[in-house]
Protein backbone atom coordinates (compact mmCIF):
# COMPACT_ATOMS: atom_id res chain seq x y z
CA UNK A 1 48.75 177.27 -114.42
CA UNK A 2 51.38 179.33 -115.65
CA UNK A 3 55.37 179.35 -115.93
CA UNK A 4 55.14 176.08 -118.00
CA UNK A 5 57.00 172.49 -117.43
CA UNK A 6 59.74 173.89 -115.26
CA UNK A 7 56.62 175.31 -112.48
CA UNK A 8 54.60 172.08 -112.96
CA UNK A 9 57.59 170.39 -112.26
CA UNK A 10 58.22 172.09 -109.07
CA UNK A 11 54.57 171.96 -107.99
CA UNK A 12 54.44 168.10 -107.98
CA UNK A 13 57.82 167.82 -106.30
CA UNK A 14 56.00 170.25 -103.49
CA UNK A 15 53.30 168.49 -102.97
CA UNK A 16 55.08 165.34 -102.83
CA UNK A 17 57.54 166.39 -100.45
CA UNK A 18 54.96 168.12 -98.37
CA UNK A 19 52.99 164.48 -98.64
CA UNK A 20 55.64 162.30 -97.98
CA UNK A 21 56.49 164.00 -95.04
CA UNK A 22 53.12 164.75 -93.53
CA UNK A 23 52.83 160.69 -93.94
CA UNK A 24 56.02 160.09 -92.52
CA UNK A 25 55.24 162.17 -89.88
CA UNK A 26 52.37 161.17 -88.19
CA UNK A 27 53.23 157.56 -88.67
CA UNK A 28 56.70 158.33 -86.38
CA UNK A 29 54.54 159.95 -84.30
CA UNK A 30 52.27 157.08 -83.73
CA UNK A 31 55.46 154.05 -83.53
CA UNK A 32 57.56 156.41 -81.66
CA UNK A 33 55.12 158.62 -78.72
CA UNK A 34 56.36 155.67 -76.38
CA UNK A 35 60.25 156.48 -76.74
CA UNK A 36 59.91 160.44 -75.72
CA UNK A 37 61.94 160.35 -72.78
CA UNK A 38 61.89 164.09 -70.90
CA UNK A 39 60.64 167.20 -72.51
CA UNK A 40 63.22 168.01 -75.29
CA UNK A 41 62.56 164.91 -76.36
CA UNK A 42 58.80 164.85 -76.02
CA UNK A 43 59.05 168.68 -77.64
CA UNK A 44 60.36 167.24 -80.55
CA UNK A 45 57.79 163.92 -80.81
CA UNK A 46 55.51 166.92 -80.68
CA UNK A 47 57.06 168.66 -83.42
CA UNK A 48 57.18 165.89 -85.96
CA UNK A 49 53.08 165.60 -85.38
CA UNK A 50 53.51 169.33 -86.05
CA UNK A 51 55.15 168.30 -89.72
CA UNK A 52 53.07 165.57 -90.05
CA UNK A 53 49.99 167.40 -89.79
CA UNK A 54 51.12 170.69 -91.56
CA UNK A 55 52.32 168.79 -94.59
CA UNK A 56 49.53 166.51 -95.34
CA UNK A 57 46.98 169.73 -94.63
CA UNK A 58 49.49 171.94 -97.37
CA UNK A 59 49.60 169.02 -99.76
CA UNK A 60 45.41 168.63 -99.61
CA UNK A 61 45.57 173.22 -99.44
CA UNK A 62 47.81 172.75 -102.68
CA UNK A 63 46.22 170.33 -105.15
CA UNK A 64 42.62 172.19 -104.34
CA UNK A 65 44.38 175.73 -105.04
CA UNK A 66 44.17 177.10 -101.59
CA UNK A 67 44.76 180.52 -100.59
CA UNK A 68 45.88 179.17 -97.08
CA UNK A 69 48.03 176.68 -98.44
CA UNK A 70 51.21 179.61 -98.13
CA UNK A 71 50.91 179.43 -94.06
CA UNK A 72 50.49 175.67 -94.01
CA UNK A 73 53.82 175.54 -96.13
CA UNK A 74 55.12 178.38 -93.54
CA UNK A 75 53.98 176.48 -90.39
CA UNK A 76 55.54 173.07 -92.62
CA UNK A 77 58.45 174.68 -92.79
CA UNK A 78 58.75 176.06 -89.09
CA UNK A 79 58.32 173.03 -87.42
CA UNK A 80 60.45 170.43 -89.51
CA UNK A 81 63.01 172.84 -89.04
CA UNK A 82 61.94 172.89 -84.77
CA UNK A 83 61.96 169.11 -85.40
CA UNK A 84 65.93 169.58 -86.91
CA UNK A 85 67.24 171.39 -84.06
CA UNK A 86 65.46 169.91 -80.99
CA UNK A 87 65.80 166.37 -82.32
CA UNK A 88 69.48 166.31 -82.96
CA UNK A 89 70.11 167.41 -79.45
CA UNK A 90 67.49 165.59 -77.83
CA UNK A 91 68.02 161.80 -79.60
CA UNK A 92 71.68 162.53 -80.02
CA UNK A 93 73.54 165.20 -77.76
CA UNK A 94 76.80 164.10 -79.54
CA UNK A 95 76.43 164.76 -82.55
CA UNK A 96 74.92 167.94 -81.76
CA UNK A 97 77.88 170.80 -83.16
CA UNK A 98 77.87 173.81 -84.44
CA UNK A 99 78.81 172.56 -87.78
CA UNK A 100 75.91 169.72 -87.83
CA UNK A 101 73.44 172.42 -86.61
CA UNK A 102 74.40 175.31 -89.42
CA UNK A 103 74.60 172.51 -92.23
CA UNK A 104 71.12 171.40 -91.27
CA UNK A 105 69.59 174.18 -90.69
CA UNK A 106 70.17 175.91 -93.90
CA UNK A 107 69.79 172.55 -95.76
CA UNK A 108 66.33 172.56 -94.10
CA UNK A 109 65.49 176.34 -94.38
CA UNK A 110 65.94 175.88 -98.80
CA UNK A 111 64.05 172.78 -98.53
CA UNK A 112 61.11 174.50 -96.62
CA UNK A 113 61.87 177.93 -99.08
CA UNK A 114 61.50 175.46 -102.65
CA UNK A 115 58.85 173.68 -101.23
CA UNK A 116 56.71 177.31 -100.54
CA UNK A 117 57.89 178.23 -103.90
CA UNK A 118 56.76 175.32 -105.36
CA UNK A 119 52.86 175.34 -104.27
CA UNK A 120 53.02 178.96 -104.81
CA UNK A 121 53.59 178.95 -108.30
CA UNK A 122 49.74 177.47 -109.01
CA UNK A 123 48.40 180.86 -107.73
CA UNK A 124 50.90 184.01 -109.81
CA UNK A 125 48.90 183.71 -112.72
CA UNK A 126 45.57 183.64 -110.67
CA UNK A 127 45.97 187.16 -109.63
């Protein structure tokens, strides 16, 4: 690996994040399937499997140096930001502004951007 203590750094904050939410994912998905109430909400239920599954596959893809790991980490990214939007205004219409939605969905957008810059770092000095 390459880019010294600073990359490995960011590489096992990646796959951690990308772990810890693919856990925390599927294990909302399982407690909470029962709650879905109408299809935004059910959309979104569907969506956190979606994050579930994407970040436990890109956290597996990235410790065994996976090519495929950079669309895992894109999908990842895609639907915990799906999960963002469609959850605020499906479990909580209030709350859903434009303020609340911008904040969140750059907030979201870096996260998913360090976390793909993160597991990418393993591969630049493979090339």
């Amino acid at each position: 690996m390459s880019g010294g203590i600073g990359a490995r750094i960011g590489f096992v904050s990646a796959v951690a994040i990308l772990a810890f939410t693919g856990v925390l994912g599927l294990r909302n998905v399982v407690r909470g399937w029962s709650m879905a109430r109408g299809p935004l909400q059910t959309a979104a239920m569907i969506g956190v499997f979606l994050y579930g599954f994407f970040g436990l596959v890109s956290a597996y893809g990235a410790i065994r140096k996976r090519q495929w790991v950079t669309w895992t980490t894109v999908a990842w990214g895609a639907s915990t930001l799906f999960v963002v939007i469609a959850g605020l205004y499906a479990f909580y219409p209030g709350l859903a502004t434009t303020l609340n939605l911008s904040v969140e969905t750059i907030v979201v957008t870096l996260l998913a951007l360090l976390v793909l810059v993160g597991v990418r770092v393993e591969f630049d000095g493979d090339r």
